[in-house]
PDB file of N, CA and C in Angstrom:
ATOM      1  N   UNK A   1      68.711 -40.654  35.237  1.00  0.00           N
ATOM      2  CA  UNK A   1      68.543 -39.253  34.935  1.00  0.00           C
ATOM      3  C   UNK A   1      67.176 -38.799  35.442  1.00  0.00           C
ATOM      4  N   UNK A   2      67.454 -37.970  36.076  1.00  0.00           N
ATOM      5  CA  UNK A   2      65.747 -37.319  36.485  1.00  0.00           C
ATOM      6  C   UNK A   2      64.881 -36.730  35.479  1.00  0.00           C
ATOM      7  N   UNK A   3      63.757 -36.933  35.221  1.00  0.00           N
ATOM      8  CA  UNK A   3      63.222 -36.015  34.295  1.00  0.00           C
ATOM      9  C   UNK A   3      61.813 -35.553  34.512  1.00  0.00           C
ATOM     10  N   UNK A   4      61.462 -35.556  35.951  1.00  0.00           N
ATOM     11  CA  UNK A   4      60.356 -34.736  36.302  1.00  0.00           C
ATOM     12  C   UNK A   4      59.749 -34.902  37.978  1.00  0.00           C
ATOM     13  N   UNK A   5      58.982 -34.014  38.285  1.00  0.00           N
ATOM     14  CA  UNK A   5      58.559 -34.162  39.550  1.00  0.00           C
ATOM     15  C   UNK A   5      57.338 -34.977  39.681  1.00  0.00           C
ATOM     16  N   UNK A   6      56.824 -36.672  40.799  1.00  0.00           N
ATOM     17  CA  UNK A   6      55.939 -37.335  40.717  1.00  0.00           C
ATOM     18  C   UNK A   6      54.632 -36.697  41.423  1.00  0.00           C
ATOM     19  N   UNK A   7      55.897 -36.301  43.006  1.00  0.00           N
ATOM     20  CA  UNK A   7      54.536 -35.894  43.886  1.00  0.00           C
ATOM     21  C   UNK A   7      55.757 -35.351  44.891  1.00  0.00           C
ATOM     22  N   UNK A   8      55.140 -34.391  45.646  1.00  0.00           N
ATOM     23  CA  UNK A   8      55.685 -33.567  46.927  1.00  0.00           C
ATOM     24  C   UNK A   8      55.190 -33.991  47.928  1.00  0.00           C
ATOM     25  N   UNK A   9      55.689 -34.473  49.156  1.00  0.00           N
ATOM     26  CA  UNK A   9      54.809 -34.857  50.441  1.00  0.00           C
ATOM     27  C   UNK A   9      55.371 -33.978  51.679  1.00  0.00           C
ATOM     28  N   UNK A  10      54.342 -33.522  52.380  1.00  0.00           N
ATOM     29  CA  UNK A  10      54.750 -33.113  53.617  1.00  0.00           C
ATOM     30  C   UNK A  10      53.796 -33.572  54.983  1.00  0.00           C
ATOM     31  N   UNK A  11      54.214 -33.539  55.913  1.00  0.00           N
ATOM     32  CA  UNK A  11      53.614 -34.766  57.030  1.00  0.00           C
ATOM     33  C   UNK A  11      52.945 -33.898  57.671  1.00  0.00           C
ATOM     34  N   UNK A  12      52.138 -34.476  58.427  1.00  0.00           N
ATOM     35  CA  UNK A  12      51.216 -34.366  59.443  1.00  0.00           C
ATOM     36  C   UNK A  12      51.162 -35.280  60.658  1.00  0.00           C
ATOM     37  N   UNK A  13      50.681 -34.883  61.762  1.00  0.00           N
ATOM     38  CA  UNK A  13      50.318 -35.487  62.776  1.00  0.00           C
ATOM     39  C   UNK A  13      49.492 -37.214  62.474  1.00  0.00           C
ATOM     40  N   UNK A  14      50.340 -38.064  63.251  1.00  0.00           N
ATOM     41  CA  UNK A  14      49.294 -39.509  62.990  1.00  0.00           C
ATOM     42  C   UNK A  14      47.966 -38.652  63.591  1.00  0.00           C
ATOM     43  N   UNK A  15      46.479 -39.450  63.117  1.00  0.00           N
ATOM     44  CA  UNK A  15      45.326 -39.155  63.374  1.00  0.00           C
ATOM     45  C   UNK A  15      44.635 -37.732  63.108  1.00  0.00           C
ATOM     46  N   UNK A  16      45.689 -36.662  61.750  1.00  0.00           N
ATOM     47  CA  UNK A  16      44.934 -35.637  61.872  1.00  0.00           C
ATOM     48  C   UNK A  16      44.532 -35.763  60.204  1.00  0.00           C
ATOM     49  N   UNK A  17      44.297 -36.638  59.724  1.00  0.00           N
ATOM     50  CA  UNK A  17      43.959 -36.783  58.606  1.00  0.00           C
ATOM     51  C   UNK A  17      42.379 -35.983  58.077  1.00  0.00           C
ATOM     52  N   UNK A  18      41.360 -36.150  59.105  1.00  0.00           N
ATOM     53  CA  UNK A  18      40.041 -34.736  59.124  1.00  0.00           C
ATOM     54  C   UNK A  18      40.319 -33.477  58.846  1.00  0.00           C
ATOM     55  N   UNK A  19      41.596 -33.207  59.436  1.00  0.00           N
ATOM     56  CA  UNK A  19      42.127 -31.633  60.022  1.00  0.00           C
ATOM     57  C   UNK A  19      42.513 -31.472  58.458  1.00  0.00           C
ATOM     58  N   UNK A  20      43.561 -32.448  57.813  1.00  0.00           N
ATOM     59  CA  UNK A  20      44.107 -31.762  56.689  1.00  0.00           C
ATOM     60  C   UNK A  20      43.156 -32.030  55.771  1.00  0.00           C
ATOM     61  N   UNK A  21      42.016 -32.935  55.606  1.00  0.00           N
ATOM     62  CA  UNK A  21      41.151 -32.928  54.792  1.00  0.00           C
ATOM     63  C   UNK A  21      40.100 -31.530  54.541  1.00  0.00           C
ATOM     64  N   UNK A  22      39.838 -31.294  55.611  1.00  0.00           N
ATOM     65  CA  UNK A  22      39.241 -29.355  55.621  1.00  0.00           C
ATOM     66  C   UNK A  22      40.047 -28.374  55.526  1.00  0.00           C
ATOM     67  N   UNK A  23      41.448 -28.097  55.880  1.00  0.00           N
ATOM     68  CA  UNK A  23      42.496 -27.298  55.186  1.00  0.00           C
ATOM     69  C   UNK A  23      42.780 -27.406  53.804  1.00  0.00           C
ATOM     70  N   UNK A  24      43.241 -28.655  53.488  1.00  0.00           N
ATOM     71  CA  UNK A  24      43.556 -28.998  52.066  1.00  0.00           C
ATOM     72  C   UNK A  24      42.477 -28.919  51.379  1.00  0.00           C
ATOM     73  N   UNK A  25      41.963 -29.482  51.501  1.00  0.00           N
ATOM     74  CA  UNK A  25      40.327 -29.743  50.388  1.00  0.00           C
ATOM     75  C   UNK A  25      39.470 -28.568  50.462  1.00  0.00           C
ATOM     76  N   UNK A  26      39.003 -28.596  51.408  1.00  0.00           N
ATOM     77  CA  UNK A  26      37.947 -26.905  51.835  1.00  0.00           C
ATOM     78  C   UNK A  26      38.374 -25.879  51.376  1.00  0.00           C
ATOM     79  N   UNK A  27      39.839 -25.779  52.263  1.00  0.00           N
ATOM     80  CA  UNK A  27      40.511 -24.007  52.344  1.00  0.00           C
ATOM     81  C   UNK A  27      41.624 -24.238  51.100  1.00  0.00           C
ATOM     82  N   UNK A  28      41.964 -24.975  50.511  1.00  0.00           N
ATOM     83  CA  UNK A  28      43.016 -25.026  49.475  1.00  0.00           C
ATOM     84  C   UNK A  28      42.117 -25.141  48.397  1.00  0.00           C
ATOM     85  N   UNK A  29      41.082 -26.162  48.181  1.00  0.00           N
ATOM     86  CA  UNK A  29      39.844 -26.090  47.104  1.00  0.00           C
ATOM     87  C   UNK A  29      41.421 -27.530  46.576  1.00  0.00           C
ATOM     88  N   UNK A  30      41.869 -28.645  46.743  1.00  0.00           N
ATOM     89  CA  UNK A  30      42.809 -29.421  46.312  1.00  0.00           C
ATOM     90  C   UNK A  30      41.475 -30.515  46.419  1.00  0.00           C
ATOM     91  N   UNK A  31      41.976 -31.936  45.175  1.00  0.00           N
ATOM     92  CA  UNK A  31      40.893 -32.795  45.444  1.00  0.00           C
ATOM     93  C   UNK A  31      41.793 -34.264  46.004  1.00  0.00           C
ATOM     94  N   UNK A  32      41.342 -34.810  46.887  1.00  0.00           N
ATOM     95  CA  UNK A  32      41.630 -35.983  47.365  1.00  0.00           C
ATOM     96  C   UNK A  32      41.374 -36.962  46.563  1.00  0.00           C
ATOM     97  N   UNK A  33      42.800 -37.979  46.379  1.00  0.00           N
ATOM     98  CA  UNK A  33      42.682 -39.157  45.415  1.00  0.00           C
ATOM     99  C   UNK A  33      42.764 -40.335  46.363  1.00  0.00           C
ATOM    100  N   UNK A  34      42.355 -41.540  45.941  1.00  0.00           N
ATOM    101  CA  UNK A  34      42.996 -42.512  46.620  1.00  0.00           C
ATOM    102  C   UNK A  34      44.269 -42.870  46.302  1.00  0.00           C
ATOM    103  N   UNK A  35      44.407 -43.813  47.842  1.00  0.00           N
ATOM    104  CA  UNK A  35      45.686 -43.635  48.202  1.00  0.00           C
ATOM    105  C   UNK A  35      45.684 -45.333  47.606  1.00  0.00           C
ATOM    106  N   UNK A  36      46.777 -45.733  47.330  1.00  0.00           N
ATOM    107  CA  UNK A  36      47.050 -47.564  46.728  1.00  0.00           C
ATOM    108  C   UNK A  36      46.729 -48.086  48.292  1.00  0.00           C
ATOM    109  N   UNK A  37      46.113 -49.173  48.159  1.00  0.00           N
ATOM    110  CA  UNK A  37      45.526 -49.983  48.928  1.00  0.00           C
ATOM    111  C   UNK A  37      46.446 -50.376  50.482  1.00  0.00           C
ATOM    112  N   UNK A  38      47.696 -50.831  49.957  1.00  0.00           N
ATOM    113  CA  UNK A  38      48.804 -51.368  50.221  1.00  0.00           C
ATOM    114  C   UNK A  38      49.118 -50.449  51.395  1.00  0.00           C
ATOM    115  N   UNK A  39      48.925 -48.939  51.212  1.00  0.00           N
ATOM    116  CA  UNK A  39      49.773 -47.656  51.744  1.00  0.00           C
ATOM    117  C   UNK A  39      48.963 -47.105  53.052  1.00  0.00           C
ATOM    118  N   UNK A  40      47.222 -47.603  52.832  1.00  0.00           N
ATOM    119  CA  UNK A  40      46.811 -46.702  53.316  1.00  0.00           C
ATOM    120  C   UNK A  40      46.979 -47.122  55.006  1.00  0.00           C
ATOM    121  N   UNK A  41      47.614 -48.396  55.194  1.00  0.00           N
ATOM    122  CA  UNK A  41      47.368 -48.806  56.520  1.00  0.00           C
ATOM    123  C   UNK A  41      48.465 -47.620  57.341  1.00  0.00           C
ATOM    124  N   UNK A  42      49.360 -46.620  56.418  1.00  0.00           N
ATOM    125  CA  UNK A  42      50.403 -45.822  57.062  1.00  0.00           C
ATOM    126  C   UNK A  42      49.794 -44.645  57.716  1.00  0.00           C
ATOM    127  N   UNK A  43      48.395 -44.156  57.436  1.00  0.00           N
ATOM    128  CA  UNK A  43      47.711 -43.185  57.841  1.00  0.00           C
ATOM    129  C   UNK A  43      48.244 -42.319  56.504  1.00  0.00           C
ATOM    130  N   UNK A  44      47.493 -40.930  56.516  1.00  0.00           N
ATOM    131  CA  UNK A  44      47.940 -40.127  55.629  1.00  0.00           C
ATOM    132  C   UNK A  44      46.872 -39.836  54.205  1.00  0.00           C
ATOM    133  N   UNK A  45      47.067 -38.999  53.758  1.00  0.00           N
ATOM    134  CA  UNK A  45      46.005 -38.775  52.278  1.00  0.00           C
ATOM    135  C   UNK A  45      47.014 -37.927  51.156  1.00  0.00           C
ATOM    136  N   UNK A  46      46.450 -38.786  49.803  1.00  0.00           N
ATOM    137  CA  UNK A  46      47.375 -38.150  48.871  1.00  0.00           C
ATOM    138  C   UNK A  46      46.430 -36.716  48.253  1.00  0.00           C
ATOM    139  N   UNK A  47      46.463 -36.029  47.925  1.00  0.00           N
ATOM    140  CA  UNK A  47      45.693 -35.149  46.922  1.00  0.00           C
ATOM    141  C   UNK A  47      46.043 -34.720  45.317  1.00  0.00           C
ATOM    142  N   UNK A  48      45.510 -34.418  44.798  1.00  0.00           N
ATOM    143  CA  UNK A  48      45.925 -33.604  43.131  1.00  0.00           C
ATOM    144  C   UNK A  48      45.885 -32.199  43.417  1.00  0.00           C
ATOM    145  N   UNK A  49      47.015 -32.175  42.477  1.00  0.00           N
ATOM    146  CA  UNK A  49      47.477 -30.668  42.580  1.00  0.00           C
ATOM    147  C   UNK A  49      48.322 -30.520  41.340  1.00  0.00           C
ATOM    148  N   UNK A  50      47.357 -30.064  40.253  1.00  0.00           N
ATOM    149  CA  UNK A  50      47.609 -29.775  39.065  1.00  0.00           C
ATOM    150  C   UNK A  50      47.779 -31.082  38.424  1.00  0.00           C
ATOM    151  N   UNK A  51      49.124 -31.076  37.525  1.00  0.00           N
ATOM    152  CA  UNK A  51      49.560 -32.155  37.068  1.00  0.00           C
ATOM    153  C   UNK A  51      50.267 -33.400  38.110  1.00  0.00           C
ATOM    154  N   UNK A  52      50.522 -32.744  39.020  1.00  0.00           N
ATOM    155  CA  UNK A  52      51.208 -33.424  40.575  1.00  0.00           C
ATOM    156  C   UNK A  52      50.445 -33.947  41.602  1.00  0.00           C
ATOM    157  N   UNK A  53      50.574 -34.658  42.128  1.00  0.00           N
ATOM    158  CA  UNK A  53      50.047 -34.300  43.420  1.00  0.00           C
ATOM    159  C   UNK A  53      50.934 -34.214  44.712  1.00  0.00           C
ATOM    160  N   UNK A  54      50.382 -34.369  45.851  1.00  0.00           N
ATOM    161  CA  UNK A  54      50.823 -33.672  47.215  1.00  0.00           C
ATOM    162  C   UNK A  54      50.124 -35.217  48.107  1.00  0.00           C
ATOM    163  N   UNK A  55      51.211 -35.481  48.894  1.00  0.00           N
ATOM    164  CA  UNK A  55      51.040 -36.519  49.452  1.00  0.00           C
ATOM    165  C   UNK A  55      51.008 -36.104  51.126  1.00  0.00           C
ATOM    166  N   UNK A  56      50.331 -36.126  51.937  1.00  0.00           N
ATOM    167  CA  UNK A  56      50.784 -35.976  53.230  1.00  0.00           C
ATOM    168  C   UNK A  56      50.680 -37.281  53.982  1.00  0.00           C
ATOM    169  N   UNK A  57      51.979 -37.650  54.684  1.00  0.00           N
ATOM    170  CA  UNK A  57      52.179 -38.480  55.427  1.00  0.00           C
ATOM    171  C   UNK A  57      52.751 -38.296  56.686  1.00  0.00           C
ATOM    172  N   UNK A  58      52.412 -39.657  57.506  1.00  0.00           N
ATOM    173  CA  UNK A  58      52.066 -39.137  58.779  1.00  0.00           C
ATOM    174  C   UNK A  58      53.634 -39.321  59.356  1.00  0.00           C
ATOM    175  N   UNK A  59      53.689 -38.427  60.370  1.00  0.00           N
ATOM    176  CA  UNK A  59      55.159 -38.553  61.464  1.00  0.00           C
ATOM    177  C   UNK A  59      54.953 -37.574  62.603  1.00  0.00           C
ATOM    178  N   UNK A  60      55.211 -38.047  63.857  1.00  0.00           N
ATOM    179  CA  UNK A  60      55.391 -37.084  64.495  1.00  0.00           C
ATOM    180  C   UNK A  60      56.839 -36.387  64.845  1.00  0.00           C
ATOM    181  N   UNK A  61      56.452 -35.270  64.698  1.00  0.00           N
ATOM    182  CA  UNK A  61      57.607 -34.349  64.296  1.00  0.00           C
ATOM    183  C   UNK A  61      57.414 -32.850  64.914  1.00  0.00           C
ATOM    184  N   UNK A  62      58.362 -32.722  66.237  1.00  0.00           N
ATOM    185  CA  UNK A  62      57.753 -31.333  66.798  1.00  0.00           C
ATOM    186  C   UNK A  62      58.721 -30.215  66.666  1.00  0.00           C
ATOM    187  N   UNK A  63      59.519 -30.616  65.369  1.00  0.00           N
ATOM    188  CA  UNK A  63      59.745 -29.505  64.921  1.00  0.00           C
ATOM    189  C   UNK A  63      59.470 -28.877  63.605  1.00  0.00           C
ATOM    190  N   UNK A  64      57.923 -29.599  62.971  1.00  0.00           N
ATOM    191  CA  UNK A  64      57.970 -28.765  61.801  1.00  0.00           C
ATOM    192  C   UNK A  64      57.712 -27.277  61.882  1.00  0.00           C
ATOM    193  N   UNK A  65      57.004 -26.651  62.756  1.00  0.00           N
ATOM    194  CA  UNK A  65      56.701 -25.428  62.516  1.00  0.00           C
ATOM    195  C   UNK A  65      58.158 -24.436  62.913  1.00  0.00           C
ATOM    196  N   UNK A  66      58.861 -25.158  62.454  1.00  0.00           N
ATOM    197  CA  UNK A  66      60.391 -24.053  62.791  1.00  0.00           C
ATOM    198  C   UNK A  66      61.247 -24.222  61.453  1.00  0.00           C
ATOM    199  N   UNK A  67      60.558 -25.379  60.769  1.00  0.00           N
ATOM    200  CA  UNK A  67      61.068 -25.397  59.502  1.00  0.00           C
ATOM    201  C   UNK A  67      61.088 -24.747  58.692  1.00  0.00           C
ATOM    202  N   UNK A  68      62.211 -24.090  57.284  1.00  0.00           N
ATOM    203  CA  UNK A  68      61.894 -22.917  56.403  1.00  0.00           C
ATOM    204  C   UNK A  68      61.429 -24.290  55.200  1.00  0.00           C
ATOM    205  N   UNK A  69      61.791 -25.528  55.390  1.00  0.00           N
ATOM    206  CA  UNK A  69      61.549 -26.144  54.021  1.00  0.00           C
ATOM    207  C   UNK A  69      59.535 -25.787  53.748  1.00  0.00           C
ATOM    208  N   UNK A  70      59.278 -25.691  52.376  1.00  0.00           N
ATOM    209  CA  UNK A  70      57.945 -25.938  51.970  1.00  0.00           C
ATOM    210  C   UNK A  70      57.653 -25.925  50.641  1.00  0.00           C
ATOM    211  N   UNK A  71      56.077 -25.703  50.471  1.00  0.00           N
ATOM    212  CA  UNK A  71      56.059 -25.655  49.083  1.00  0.00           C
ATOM    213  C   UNK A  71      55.927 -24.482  48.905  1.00  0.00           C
ATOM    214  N   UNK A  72      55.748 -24.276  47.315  1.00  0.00           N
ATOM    215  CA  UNK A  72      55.396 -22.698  46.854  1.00  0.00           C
ATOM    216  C   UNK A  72      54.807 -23.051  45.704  1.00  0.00           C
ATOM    217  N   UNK A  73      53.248 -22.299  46.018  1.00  0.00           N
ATOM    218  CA  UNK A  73      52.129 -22.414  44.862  1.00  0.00           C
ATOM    219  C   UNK A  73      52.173 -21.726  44.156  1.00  0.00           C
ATOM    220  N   UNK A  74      51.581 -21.590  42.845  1.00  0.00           N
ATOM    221  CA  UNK A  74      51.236 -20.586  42.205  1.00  0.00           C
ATOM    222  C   UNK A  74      49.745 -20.274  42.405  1.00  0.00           C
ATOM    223  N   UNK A  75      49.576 -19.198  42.246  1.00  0.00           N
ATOM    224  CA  UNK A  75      48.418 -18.656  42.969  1.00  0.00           C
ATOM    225  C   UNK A  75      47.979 -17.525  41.732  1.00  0.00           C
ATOM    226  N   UNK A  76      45.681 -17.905  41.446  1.00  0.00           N
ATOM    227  CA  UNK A  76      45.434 -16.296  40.158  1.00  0.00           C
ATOM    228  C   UNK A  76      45.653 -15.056  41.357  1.00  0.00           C
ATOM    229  N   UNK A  77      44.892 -15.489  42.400  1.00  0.00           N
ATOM    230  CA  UNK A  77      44.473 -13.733  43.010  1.00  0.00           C
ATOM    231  C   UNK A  77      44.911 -14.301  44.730  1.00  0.00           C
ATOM    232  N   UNK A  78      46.293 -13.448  44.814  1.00  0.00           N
ATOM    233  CA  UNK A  78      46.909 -13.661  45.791  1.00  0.00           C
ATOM    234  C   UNK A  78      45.751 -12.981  46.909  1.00  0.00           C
ATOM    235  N   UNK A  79      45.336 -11.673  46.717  1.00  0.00           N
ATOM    236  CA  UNK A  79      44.554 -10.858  47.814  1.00  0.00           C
ATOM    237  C   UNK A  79      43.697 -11.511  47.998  1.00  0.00           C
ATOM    238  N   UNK A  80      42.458 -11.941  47.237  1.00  0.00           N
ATOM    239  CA  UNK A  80      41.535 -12.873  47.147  1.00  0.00           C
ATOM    240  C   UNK A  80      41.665 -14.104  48.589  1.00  0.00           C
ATOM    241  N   UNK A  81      42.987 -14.700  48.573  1.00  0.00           N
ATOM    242  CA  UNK A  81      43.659 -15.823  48.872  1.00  0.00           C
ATOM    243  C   UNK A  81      43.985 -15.235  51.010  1.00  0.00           C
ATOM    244  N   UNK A  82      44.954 -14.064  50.627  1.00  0.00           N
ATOM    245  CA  UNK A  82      44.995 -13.182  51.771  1.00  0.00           C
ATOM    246  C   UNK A  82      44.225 -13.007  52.584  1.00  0.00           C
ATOM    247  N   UNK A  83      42.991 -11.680  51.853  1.00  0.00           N
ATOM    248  CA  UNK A  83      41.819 -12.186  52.602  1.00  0.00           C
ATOM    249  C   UNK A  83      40.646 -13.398  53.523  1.00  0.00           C
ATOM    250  N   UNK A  84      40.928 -14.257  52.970  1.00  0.00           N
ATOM    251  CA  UNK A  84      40.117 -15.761  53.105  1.00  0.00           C
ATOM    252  C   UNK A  84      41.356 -16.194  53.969  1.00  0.00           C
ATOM    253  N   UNK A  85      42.488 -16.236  54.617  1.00  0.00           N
ATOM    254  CA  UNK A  85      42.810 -16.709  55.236  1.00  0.00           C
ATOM    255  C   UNK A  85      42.600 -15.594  56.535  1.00  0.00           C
ATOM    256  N   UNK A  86      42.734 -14.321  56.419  1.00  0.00           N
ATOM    257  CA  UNK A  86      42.863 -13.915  57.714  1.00  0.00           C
ATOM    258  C   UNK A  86      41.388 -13.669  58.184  1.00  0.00           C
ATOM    259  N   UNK A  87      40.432 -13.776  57.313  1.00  0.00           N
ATOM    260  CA  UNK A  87      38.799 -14.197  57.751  1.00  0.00           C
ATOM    261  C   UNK A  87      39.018 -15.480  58.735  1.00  0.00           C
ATOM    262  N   UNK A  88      39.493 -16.106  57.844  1.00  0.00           N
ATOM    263  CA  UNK A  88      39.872 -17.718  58.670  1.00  0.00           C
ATOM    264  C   UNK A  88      40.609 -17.848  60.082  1.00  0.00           C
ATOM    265  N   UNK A  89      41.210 -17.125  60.144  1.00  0.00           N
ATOM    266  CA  UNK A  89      42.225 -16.419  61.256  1.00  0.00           C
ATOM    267  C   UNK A  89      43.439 -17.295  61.117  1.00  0.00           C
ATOM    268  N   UNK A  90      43.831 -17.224  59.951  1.00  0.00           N
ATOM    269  CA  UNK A  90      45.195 -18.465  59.657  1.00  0.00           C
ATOM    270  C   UNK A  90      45.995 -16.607  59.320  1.00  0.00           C
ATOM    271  N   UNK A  91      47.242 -17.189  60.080  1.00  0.00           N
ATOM    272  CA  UNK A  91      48.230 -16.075  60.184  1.00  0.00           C
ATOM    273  C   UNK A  91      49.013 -16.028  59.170  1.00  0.00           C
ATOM    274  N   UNK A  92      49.015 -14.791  58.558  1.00  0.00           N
ATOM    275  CA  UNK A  92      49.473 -14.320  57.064  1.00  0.00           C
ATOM    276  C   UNK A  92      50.935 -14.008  57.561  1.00  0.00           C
ATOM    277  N   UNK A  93      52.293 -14.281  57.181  1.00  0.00           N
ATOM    278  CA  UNK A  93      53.557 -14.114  57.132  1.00  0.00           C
ATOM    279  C   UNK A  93      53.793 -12.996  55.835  1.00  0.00           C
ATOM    280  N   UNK A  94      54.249 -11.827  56.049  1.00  0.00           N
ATOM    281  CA  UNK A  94      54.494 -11.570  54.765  1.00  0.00           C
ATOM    282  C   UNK A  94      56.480 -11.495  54.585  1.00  0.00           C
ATOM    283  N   UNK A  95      56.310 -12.107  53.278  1.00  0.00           N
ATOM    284  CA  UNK A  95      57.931 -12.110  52.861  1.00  0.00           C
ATOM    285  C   UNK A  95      58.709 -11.321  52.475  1.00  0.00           C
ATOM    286  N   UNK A  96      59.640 -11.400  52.349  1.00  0.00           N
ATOM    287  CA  UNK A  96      60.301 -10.511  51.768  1.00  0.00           C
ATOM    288  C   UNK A  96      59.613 -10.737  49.874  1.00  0.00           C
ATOM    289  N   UNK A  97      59.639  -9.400  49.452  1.00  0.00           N
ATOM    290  CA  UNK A  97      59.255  -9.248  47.926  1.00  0.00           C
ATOM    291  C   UNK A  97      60.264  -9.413  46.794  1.00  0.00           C
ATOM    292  N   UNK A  98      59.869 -10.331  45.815  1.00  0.00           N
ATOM    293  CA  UNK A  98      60.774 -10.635  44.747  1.00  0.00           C
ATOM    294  C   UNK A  98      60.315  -9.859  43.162  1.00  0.00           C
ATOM    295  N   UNK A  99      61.294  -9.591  42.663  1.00  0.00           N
ATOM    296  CA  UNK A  99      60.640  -8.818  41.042  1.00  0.00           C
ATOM    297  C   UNK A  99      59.893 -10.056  40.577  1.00  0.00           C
ATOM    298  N   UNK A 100      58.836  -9.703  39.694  1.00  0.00           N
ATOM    299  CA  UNK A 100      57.710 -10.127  39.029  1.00  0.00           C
ATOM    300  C   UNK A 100      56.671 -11.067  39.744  1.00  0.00           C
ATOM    301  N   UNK A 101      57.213 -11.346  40.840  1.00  0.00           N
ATOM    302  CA  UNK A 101      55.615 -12.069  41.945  1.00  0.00           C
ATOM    303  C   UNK A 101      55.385 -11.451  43.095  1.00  0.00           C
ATOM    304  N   UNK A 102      54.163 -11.523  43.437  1.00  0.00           N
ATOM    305  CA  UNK A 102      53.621 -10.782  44.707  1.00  0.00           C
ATOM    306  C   UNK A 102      53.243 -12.136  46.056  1.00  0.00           C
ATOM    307  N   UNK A 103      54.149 -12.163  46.950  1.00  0.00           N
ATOM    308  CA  UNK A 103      54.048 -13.617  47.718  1.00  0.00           C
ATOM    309  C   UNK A 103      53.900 -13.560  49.480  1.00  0.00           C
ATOM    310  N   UNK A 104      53.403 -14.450  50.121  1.00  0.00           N
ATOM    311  CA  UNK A 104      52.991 -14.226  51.507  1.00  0.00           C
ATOM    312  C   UNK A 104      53.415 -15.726  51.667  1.00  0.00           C
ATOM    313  N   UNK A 105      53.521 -15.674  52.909  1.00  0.00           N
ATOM    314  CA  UNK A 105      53.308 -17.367  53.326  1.00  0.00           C
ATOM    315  C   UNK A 105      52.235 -17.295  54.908  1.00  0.00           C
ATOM    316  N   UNK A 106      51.776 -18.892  54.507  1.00  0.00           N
ATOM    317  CA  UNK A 106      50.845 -19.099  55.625  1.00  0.00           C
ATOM    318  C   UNK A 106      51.755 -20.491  56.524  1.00  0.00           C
ATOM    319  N   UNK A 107      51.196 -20.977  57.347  1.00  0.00           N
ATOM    320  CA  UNK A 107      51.429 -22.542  57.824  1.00  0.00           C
ATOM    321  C   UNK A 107      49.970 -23.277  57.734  1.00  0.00           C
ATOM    322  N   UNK A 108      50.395 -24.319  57.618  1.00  0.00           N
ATOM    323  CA  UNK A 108      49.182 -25.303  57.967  1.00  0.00           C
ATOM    324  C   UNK A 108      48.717 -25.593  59.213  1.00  0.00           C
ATOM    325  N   UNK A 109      47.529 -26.237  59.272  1.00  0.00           N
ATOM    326  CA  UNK A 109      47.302 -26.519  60.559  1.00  0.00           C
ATOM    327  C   UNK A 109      48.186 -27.635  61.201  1.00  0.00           C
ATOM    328  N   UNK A 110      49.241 -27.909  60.820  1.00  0.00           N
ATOM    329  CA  UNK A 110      50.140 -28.637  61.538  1.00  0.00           C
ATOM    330  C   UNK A 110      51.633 -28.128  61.137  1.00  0.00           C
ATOM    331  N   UNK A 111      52.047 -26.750  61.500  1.00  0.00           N
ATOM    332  CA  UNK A 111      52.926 -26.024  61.044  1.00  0.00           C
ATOM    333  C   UNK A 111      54.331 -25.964  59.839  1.00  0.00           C
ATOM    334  N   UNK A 112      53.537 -26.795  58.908  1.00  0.00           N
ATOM    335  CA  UNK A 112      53.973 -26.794  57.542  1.00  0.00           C
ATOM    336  C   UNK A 112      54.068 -25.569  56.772  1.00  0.00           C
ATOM    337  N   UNK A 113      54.905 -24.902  56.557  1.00  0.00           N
ATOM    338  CA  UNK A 113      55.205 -23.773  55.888  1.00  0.00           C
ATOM    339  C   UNK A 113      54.561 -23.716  53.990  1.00  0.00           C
ATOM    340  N   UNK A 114      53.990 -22.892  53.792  1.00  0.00           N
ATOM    341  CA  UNK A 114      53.418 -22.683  52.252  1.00  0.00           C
ATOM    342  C   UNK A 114      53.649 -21.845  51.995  1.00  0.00           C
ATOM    343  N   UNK A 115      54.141 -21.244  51.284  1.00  0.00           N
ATOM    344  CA  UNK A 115      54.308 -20.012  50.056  1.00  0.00           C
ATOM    345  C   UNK A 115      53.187 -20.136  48.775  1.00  0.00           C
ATOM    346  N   UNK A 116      52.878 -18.855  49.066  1.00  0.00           N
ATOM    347  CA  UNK A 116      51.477 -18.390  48.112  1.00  0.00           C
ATOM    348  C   UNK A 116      52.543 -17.267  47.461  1.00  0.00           C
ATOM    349  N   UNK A 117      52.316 -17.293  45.790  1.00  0.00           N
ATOM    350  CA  UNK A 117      53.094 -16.739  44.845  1.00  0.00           C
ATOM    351  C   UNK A 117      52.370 -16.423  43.786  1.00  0.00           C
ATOM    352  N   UNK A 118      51.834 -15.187  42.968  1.00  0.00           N
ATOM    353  CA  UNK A 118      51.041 -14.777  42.156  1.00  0.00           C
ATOM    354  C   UNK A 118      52.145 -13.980  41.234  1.00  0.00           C
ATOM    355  N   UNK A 119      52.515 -14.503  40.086  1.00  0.00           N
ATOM    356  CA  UNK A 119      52.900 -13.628  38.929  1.00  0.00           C
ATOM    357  C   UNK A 119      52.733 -12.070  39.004  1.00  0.00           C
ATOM    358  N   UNK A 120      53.698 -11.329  38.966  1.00  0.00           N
ATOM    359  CA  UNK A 120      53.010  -9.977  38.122  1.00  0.00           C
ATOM    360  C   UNK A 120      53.123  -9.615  36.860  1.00  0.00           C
ATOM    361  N   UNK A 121      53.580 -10.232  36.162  1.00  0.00           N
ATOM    362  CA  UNK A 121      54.367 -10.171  35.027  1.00  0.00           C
ATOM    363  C   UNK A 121      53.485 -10.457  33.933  1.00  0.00           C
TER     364      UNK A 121
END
């Protein structure tokens, strides 16, 4: 029986483990955990993210940025969030709008799809 979520992973390029360490960590504000000893020879970094964490592991894969799969955060101050990316010059997607959240999506620097989602409610 399932009874909860451990960790979410989405991949990255072998050798861009720097790249997602300053996206994730810097521009996400997420903290990097270690990875079990055993794992790390696969390339890749796990992070915390809330009660969860977020695992990225490595594959090359040249079709993620055509992918709709991703995550979806919850987010306090979506504009806040908006702003700081298109300072950044990371390209803001806006979505279609759902009752009670206000939501955009970005990609990662290795075209991983994210959904940014702020309550209105």
């Amino acid at each position: 029986m399932v009874i909860g979520v451990n960790h979410v992973q989405v991949t990255i390029p072998f050798g861009a483990e720097e790249e997602a360490r300053e996206f994730y960590g810097k521009i996400l504000g997420l903290t990097e955990i270690e990875k079990p000893e055993v794992l790390k020879k696969n390339g890749g970094l796990w992070l915390q993210l809330g009660s969860l964490q977020l695992h990225l592991g490595c594959e090359n894969n040249e079709h993620r940025a055509n992918s709709k799969a991703h995550i979806a955060y919850n987010v306090s101050d979506i504009e806040l969030l908006r702003n700081k990316f298109k300072k950044l010059g990371i390209k803001v997607y806006e979505n279609i709008q759902i009752e009670g959240f206000k939501r955009f999506d970005i990609r990662d620097p290795f075209g991983n799809r994210i959904e940014l989602m702020e309550s209105t409610a």
